[in-house]
Protein backbone atom coordinates (compact mmCIF):
# COMPACT_ATOMS: atom_id res chain seq x y z
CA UNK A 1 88.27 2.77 -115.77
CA UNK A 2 87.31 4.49 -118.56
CA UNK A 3 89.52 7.60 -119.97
CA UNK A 4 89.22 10.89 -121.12
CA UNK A 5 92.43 11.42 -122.08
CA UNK A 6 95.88 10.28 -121.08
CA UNK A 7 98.19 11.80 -118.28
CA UNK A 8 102.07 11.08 -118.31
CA UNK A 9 102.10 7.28 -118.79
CA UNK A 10 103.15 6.60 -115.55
CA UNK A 11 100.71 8.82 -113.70
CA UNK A 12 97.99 8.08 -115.62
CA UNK A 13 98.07 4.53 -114.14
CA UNK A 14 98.45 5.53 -110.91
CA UNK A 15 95.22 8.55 -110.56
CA UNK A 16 93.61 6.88 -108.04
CA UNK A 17 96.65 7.09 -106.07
CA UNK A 18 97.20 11.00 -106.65
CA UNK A 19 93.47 11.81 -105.64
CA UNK A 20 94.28 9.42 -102.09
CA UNK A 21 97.41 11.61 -101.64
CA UNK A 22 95.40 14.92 -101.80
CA UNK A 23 93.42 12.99 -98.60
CA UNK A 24 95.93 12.41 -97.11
CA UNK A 25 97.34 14.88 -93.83
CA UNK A 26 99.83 16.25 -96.24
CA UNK A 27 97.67 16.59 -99.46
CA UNK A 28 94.84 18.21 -97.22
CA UNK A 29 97.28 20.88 -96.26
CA UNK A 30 97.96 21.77 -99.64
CA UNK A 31 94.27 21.75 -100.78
CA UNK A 32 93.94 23.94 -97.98
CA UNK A 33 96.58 26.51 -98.65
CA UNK A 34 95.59 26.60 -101.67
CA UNK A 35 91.49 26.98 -101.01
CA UNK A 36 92.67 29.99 -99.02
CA UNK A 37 94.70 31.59 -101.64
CA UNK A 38 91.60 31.27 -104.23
CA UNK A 39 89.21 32.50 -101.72
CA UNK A 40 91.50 36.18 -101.50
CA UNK A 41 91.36 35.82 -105.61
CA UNK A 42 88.00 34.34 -106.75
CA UNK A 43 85.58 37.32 -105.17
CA UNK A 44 87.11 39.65 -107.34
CA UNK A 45 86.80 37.99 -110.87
CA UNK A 46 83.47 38.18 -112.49
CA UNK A 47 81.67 36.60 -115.43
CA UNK A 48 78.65 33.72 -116.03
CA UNK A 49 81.31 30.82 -116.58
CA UNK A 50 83.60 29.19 -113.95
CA UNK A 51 84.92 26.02 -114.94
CA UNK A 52 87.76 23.46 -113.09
CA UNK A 53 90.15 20.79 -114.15
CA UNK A 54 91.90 18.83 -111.77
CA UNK A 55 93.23 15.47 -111.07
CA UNK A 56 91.29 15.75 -107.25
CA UNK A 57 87.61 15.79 -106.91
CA UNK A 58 87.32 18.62 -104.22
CA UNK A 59 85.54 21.82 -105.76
CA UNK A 60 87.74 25.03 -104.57
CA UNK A 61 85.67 27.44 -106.24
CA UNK A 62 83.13 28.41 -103.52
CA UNK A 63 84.48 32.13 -102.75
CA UNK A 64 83.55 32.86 -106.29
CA UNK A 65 80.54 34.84 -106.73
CA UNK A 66 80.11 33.26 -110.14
CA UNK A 67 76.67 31.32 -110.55
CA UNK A 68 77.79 28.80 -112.71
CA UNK A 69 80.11 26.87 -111.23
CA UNK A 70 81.35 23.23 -112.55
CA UNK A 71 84.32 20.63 -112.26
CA UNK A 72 85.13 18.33 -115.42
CA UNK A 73 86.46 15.03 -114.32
CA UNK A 74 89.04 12.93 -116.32
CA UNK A 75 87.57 9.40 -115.89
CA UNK A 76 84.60 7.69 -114.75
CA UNK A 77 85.48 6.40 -111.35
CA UNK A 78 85.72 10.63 -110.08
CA UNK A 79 82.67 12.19 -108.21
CA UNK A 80 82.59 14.60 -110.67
CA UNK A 81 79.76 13.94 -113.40
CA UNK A 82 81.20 16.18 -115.92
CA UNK A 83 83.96 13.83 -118.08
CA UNK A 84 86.07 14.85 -120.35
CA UNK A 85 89.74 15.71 -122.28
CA UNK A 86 91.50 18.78 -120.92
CA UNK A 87 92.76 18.83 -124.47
CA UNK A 88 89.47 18.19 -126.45
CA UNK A 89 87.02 20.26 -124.12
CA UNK A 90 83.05 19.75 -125.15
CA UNK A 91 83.38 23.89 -125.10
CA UNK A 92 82.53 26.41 -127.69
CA UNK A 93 85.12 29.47 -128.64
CA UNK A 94 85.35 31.56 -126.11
CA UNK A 95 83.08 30.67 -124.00
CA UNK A 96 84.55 30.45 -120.09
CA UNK A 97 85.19 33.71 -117.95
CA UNK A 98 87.40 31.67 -115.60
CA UNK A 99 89.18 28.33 -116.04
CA UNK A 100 90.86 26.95 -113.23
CA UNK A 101 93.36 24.51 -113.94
CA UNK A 102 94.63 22.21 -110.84
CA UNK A 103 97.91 20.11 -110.33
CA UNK A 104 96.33 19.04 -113.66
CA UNK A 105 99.81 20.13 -115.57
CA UNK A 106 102.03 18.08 -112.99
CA UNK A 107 100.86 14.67 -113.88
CA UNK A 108 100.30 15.65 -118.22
CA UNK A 109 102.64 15.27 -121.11
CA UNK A 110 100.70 17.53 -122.95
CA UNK A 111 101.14 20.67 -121.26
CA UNK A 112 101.14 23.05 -124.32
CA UNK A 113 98.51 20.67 -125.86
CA UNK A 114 96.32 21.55 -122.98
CA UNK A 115 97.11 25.56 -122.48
CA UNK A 116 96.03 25.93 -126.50
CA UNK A 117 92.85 23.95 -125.54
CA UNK A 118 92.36 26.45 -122.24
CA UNK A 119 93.12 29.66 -124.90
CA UNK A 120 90.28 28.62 -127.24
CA UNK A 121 87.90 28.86 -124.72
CA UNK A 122 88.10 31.28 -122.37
CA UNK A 123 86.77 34.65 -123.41
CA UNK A 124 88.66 37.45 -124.29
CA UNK A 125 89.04 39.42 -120.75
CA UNK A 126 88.72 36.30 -119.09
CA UNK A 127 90.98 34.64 -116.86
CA UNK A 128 92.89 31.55 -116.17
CA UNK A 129 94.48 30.17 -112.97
CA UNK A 130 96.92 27.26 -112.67
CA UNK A 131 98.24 26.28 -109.65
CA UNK A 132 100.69 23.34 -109.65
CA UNK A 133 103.49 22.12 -107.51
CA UNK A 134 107.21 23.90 -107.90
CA UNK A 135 110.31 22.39 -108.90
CA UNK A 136 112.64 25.03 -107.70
CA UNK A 137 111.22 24.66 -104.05
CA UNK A 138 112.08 22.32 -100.88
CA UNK A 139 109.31 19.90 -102.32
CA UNK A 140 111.36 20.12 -106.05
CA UNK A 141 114.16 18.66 -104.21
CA UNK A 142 112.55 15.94 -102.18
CA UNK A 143 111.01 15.18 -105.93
CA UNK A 144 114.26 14.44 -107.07
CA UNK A 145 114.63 12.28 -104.51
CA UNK A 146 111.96 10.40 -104.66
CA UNK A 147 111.22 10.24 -108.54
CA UNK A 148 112.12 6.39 -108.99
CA UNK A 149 109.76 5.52 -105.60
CA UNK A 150 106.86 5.91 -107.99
CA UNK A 151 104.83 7.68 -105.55
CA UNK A 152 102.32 10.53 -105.77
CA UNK A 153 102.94 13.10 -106.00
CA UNK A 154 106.71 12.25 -106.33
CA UNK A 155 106.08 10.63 -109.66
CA UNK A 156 104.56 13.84 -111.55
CA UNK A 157 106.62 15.67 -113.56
CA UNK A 158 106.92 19.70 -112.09
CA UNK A 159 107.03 22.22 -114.64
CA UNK A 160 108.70 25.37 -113.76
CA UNK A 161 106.47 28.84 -113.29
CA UNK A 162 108.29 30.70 -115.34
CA UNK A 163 107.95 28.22 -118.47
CA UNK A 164 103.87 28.08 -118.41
CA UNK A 165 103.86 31.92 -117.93
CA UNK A 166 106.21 31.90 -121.11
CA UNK A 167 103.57 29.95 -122.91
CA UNK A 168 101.05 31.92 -121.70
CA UNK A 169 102.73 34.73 -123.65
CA UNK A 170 102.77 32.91 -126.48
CA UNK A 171 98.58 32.55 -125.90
CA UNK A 172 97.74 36.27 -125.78
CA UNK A 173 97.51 35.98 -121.99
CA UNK A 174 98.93 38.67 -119.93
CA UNK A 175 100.60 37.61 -116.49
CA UNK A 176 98.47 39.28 -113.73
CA UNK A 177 100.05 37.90 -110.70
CA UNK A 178 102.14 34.33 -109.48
CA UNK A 179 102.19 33.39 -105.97
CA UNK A 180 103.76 30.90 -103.98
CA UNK A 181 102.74 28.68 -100.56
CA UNK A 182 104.13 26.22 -98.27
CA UNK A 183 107.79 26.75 -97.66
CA UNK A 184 108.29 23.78 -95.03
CA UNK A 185 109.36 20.57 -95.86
CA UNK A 186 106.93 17.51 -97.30
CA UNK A 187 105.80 16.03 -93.64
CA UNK A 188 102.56 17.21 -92.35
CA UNK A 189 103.41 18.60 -89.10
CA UNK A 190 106.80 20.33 -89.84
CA UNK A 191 104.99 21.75 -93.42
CA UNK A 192 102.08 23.16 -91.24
CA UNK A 193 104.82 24.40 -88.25
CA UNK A 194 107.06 26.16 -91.33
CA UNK A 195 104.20 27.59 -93.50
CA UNK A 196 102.38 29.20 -90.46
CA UNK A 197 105.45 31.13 -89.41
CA UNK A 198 106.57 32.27 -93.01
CA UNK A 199 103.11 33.17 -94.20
CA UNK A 200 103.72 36.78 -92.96
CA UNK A 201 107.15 37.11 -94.57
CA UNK A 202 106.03 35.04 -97.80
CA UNK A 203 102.72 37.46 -98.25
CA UNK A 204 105.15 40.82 -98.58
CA UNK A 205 107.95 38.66 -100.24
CA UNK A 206 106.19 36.56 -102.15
CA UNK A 207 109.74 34.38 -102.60
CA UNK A 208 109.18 32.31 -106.03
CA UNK A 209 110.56 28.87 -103.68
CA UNK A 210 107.37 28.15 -102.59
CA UNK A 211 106.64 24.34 -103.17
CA UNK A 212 102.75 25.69 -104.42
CA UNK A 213 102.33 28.41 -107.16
CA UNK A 214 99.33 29.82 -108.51
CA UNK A 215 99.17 31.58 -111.20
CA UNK A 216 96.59 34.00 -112.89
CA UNK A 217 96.59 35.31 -116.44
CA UNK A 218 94.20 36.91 -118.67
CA UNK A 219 93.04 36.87 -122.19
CA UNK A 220 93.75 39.69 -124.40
CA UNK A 221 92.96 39.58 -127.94
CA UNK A 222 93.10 42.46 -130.71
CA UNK A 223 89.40 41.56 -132.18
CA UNK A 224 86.36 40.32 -129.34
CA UNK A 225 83.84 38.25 -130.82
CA UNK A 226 80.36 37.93 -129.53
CA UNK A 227 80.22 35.06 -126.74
CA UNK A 228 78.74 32.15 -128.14
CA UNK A 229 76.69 29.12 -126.17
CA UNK A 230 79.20 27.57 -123.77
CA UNK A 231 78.31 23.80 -124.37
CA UNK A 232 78.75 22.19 -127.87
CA UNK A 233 75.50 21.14 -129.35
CA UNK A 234 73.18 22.84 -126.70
CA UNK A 235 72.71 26.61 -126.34
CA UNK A 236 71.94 25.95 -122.58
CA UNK A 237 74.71 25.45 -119.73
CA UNK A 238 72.38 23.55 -117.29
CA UNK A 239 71.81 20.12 -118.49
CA UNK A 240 75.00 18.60 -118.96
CA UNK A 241 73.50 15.25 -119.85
CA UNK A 242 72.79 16.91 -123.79
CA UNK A 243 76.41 17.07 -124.22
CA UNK A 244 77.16 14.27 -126.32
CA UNK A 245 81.18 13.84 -125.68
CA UNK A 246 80.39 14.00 -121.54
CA UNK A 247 80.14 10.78 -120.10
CA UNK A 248 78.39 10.28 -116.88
CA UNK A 249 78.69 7.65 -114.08
């Protein structure tokens, strides 16, 4: 397999078993939830850039009315065509209107390493979203529980919300909105039963012990610069094969 970059040593060696989790009953209900909270969020952010980093190969992007639309993969064995570091990113300054960043920061031991790398290039204005699993939720406990198992997802690391929107802040990005999903317990059927009859009292609520956040944030800057050409070496998004730190299956 080869390697963009490295996750948390443990996780790292075990990707192929994160992206069969997110098949799974369980993981499908997350990706799910989760498509369905993007598609109430994506129609309403604009721009020519949309670009997603996660450690599953499913595209959750396709509410967005954006035209250019692409996934970047971190090895060579993913679907995805488009390899490369989340903290080394074959992008120009600036350059993204929306950078979606999946369960990427669960499984990473660079998570300020990679949050820099997301600030450099989305545009002023623009937006990020990161959506991750919480600690402080029924699914934080039954992490702690199963940490030594060795497991996906048990054997990520959960980083609180309220410590990425902190760095955020630190970024220049303003905290639009965080939201949280799936309030039942990690088994399929009782997870589905649970969410279904809390998503009314979760939507006006929005309790922060939701095993799912999603957060959005934008850029704001004192000084815009003009928007440069997205890809490194090649003033033209459409031929990803000219980028010269992509590899391709």
């Amino acid at each position: 397999m080869q390697s963009a970059t490295p996750l948390s040593k443990d996780s790292w060696s075990n990707l192929h078993a994160i992206r069969q989790w997110f098949d799974t009953e369980l993981g499908l209900h997350v990706l799910d939830t989760e498509a369905a909270l993007l598609d109430q969020l994506l129609p309403a952010m604009f721009g020519y850039h949309l670009a997603q980093f996660s450690v599953q190969e499913r595209p959750l992007f396709s509410s967005s009315n954006i035209r250019n639309k692409f996934c970047f993969s971190l090895d060579s064995s993913s679907q995805n065509k488009v390899i490369a570091s989340p903290v080394n990113l074959p992008l120009t300054d600036d350059s993204i209107d929306v950078m979606l960043i999946h369960h990427l920061l669960d499984f990473s031991d660079s998570i300020q390493e990679i949050l820099r790398e997301v600030s450099r290039v989305v545009m002023p204005m623009g937006h990020v979203v990161l959506m991750g699993f919480n600690p402080i939720s029924m699914w934080g406990f039954w992490k702690a529980i199963a940490r030594h198992s060795g497991h996906a997802p048990w054997n990520g690391r959960f980083s609180r919300p309220g410590l990425l929107m902190d760095y955020l802040n630190l970024l220049d990005f303003k905290i639009d909105r965080a939201q949280y999903a799936i309030y039942g317990p990690p088994v399929a059927r009782w997870s589905r039963r649970v969410n279904d009859y809390s998503k009314g009292v979760s939507r006006r609520l929005n309790l922060p012990i939701g095993s799912v956040y999603l957060i959005v944030a934008q850029k704001h800057v004192a000084s815009m610069r003009a928007v440069k050409p997205i890809w490194r070496n090649r003033p033209s998004l459409g031929r990803l094969t000219a980028v010269q730190s992509v590899r391709h299956d």
